[in-house]
N, C-alpha and C. Protein backbone atom coordinates (compact mmCIF):
# COMPACT_ATOMS: atom_id res chain seq x y z
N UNK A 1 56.70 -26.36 48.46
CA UNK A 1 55.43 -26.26 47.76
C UNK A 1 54.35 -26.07 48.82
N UNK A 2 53.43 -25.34 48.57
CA UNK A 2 52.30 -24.98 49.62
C UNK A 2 50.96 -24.62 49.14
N UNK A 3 50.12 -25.20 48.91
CA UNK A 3 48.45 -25.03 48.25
C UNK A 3 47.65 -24.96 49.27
N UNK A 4 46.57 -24.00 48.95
CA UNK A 4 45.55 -23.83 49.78
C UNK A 4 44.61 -24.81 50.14
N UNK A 5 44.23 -25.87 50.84
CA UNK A 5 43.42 -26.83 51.27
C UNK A 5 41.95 -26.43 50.55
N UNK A 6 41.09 -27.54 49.69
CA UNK A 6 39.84 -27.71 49.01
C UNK A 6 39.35 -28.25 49.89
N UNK A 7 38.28 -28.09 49.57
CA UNK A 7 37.05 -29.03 50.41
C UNK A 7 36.45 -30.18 49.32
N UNK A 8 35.85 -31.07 49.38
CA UNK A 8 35.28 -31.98 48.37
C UNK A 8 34.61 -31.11 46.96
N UNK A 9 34.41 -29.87 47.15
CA UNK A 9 33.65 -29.62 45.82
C UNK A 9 34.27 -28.57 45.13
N UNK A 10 35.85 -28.46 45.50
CA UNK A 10 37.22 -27.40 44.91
C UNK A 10 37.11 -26.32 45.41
N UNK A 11 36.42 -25.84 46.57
CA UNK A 11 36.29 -24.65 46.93
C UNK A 11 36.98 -24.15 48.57
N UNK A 12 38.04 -23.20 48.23
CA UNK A 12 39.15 -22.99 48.94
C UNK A 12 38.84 -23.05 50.23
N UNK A 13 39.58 -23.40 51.61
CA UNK A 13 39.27 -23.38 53.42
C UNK A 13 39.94 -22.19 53.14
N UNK A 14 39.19 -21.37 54.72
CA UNK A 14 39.94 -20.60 55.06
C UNK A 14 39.33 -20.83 56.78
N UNK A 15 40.00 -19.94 57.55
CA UNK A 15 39.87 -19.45 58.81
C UNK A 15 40.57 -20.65 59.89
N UNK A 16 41.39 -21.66 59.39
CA UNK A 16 41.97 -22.73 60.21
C UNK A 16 43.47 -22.26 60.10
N UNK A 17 44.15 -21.21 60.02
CA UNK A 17 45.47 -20.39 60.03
C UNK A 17 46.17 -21.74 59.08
N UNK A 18 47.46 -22.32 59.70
CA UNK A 18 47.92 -22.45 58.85
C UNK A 18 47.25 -24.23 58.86
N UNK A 19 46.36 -24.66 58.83
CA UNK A 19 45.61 -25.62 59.21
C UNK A 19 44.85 -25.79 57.30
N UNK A 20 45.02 -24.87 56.89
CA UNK A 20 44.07 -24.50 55.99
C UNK A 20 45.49 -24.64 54.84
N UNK A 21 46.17 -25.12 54.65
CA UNK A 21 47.57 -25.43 53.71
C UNK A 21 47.69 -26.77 53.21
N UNK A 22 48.48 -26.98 52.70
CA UNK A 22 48.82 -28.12 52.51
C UNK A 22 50.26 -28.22 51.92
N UNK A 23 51.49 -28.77 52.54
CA UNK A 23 52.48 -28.53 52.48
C UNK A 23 53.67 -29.31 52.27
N UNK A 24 54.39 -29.18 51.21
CA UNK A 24 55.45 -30.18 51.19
C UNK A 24 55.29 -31.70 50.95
N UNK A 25 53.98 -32.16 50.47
CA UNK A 25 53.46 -33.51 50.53
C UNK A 25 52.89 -33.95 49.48
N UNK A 26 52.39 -35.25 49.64
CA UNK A 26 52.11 -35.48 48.25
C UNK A 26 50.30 -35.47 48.03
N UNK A 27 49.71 -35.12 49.51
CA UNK A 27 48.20 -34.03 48.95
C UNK A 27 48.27 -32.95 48.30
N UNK A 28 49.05 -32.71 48.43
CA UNK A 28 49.95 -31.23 47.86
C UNK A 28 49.48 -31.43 46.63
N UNK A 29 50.43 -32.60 46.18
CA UNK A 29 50.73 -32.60 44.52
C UNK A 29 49.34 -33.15 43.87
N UNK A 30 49.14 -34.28 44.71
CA UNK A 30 47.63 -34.68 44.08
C UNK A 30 46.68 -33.21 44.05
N UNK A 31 46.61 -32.49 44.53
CA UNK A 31 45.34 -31.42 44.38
C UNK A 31 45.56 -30.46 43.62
N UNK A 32 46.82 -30.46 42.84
CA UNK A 32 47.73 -29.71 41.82
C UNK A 32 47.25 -30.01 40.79
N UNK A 33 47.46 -31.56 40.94
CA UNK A 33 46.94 -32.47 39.82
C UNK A 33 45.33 -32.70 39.68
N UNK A 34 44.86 -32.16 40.69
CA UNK A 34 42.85 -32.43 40.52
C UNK A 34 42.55 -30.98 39.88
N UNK A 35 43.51 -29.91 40.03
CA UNK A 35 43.29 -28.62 39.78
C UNK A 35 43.53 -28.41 38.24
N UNK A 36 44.64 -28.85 38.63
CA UNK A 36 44.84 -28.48 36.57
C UNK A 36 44.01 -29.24 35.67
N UNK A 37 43.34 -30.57 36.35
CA UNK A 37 42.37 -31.70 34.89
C UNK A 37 41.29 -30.72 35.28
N UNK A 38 40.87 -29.91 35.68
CA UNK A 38 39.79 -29.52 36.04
C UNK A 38 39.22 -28.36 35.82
N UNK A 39 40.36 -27.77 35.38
CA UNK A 39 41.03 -26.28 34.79
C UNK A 39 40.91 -26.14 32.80
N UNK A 40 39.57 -25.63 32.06
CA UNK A 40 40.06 -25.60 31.05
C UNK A 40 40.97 -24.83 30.54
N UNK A 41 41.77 -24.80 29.51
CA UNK A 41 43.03 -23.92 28.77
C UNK A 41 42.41 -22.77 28.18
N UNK A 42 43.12 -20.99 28.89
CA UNK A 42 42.23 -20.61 28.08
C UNK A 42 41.31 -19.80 29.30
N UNK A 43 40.81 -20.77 30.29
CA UNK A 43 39.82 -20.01 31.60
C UNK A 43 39.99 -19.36 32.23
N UNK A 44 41.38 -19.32 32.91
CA UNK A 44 42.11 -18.47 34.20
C UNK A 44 42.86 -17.66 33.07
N UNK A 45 42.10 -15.87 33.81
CA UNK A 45 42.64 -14.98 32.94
C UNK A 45 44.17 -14.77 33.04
N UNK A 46 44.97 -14.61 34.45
CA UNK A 46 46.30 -14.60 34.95
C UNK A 46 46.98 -15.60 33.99
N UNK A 47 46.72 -16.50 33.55
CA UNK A 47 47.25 -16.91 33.17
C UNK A 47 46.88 -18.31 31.66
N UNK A 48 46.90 -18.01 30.25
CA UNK A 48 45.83 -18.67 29.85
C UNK A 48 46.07 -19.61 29.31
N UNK A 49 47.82 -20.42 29.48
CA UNK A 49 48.12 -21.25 28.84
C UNK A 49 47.64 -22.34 30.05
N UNK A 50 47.36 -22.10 31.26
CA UNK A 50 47.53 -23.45 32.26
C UNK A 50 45.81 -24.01 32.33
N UNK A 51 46.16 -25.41 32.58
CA UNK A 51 45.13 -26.04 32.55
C UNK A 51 45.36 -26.99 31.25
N UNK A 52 44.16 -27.55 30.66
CA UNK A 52 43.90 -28.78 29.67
C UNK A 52 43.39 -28.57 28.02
N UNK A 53 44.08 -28.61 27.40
CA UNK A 53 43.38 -28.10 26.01
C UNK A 53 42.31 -28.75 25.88
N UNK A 54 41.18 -28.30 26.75
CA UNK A 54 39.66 -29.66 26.41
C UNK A 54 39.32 -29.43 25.18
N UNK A 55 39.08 -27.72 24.62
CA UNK A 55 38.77 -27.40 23.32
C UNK A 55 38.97 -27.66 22.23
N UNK A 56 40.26 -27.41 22.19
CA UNK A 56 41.20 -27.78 21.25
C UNK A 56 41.77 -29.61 20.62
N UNK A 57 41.99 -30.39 22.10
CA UNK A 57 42.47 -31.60 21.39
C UNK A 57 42.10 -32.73 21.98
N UNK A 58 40.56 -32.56 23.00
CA UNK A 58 39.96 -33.39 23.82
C UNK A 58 38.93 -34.18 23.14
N UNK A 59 38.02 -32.46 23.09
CA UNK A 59 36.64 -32.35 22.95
C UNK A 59 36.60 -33.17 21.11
N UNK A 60 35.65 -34.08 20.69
CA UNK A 60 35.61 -34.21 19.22
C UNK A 60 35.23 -35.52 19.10
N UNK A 61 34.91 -36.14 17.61
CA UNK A 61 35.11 -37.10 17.40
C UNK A 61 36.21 -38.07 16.99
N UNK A 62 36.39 -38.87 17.32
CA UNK A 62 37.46 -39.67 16.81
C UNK A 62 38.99 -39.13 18.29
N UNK A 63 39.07 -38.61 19.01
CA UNK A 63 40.41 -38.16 19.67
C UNK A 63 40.48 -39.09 20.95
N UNK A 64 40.46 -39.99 20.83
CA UNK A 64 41.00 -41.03 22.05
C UNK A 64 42.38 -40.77 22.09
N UNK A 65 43.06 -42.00 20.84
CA UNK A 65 44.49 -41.39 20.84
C UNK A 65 44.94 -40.32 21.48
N UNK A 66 44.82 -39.15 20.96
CA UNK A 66 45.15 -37.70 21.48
C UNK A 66 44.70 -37.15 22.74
N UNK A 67 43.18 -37.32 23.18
CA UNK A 67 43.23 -36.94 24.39
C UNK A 67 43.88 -38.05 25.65
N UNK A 68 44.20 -39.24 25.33
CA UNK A 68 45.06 -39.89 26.11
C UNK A 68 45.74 -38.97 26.42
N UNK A 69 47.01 -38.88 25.76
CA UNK A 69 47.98 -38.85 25.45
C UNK A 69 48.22 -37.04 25.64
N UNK A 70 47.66 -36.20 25.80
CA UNK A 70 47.05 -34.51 26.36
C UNK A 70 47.27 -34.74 27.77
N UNK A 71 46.13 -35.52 28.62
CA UNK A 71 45.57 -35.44 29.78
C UNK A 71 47.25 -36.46 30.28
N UNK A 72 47.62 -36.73 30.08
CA UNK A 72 49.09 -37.71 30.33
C UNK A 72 50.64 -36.43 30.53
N UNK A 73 50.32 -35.64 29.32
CA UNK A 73 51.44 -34.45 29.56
C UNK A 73 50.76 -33.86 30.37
N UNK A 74 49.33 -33.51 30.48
CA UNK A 74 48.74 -32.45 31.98
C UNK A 74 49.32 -32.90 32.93
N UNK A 75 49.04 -34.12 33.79
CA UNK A 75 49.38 -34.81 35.10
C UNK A 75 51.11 -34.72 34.66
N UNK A 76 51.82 -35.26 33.85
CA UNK A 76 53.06 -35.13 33.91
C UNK A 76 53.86 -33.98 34.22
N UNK A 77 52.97 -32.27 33.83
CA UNK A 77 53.59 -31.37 33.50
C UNK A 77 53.20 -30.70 34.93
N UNK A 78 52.92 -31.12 36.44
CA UNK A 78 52.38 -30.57 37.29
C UNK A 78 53.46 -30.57 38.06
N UNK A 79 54.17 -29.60 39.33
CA UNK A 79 55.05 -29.67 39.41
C UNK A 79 55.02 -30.67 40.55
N UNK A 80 56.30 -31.68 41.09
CA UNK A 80 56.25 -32.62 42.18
C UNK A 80 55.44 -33.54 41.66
N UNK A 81 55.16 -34.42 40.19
CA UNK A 81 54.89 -35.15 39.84
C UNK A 81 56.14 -36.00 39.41
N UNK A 82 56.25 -37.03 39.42
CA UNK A 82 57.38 -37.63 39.12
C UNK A 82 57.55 -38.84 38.28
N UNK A 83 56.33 -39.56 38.44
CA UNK A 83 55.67 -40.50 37.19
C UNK A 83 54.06 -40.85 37.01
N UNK A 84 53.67 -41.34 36.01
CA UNK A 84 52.61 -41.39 36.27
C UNK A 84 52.62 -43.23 35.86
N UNK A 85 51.74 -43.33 37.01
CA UNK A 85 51.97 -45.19 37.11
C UNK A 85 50.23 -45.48 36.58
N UNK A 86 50.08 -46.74 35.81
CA UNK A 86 48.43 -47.24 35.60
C UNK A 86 47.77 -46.27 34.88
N UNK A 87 48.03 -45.34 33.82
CA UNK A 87 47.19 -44.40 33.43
C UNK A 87 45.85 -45.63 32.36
N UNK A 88 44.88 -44.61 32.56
CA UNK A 88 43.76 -45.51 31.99
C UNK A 88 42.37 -44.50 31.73
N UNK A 89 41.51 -44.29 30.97
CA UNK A 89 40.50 -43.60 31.01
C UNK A 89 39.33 -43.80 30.45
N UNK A 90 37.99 -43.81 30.79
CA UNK A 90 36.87 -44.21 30.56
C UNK A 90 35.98 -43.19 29.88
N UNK A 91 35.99 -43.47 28.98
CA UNK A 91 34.33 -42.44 28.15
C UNK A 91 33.47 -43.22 27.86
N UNK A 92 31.94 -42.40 28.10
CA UNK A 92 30.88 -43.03 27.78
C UNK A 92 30.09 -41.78 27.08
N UNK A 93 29.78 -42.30 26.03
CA UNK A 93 28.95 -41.56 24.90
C UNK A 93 28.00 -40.92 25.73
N UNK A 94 27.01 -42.50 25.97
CA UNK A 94 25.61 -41.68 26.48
C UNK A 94 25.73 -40.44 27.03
N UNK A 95 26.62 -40.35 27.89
CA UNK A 95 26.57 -38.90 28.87
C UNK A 95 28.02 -38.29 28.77
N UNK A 96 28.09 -38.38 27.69
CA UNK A 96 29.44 -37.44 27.31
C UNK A 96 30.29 -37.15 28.37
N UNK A 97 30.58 -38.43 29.52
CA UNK A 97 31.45 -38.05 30.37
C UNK A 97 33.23 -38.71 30.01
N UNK A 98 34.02 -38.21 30.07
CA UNK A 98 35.09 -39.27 30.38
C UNK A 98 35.65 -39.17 31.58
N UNK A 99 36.33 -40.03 32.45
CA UNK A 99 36.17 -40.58 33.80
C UNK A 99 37.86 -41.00 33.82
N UNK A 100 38.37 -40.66 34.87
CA UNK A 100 39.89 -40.98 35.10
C UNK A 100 39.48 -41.91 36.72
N UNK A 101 39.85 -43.20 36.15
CA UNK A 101 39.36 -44.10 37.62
C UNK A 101 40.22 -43.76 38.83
N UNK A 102 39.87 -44.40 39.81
CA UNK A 102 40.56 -44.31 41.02
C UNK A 102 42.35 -45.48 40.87
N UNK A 103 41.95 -46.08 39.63
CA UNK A 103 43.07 -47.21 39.56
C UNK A 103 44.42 -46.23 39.20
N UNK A 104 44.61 -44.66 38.55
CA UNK A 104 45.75 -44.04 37.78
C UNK A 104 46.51 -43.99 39.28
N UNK A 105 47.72 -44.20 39.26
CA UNK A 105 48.38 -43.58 40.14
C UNK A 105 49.49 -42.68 40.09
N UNK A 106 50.04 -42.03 40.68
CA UNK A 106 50.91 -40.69 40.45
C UNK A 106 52.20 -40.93 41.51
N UNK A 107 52.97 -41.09 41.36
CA UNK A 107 54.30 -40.89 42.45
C UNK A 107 54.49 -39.33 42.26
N UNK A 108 55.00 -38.98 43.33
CA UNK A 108 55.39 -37.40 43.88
C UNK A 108 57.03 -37.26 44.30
N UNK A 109 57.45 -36.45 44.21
CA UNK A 109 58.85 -36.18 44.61
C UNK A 109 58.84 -36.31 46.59
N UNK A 110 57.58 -36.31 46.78
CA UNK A 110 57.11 -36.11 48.66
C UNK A 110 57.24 -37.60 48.97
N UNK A 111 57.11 -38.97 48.51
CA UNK A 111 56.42 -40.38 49.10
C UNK A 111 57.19 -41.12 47.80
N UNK A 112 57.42 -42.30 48.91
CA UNK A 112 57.65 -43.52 47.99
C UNK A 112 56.69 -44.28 47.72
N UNK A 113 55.97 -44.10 48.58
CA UNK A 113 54.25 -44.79 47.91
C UNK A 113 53.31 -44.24 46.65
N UNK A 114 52.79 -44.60 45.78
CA UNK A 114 52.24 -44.21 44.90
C UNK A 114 50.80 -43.55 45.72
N UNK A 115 50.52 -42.60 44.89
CA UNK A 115 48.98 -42.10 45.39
C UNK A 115 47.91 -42.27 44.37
N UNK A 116 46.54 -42.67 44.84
CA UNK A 116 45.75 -42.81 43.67
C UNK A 116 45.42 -41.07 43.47
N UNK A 117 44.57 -41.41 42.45
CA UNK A 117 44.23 -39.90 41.38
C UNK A 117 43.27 -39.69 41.24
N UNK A 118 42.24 -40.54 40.92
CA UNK A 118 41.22 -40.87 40.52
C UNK A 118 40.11 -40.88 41.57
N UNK A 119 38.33 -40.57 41.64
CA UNK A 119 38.19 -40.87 40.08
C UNK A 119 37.79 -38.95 39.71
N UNK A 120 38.69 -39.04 38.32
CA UNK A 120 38.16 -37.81 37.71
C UNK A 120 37.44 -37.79 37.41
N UNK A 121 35.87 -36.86 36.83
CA UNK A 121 34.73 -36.86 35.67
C UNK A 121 35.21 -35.31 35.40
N UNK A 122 35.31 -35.32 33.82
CA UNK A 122 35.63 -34.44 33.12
C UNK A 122 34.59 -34.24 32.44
């Protein structure tokens, strides 16, 4: 597995040769996993099933249940994910954010240590 190295605000390195990768590890998988919650379903023309049904089974009233339980097969369905440990998620009306804390953690096929995930704002 091999992904192009982000910088803090998702926007690709380049000019560090192969410095600029990320490989075989479990930054790897975590930035797989920051890419696809971050990715609506539908956006990337190449391809328009990948990413998060925000539209469809997020976004609404009443969908806790369901968007749990969405954003749970996303992180599950990423490849070199292997469980997802502590899942948990925060919405707040006022500012229509929901928030994946720093507490979710993700095991990878790369580490026996769990990695945190968090924090998402969606």
């Amino acid at each position: 597995m091999r992904v192009r190295t982000q910088d803090a605000n998702g926007d690709m390195l380049f000019g560090l040769s192969t410095a600029d990768f990320l490989v075989n590890s479990s930054a790897c998988v975590r930035q797989l996993v920051l890419t696809t919650l971050r990715l609506m379903q539908g956006e990337w023309f190449l391809d328009v099933t990948a990413g998060v049904p925000y539209a469809t089974e997020v976004i609404g009233t009443g969908t806790k249940s369901l968007y749990d339980l969405v954003i749970r097969q996303a992180i599950l369905g990423v490849p070199g994910v292997t469980e997802l440990i502590n899942y948990s998620s925060q919405f707040t009306p006022q500012t229509r954010q929901l928030v994946i804390p720093p507490s979710v953690l993700i095991q990878t096929q790369y580490s026996q240590e769990p990695i945190p995930l968090g924090p998402v704002t969606i």
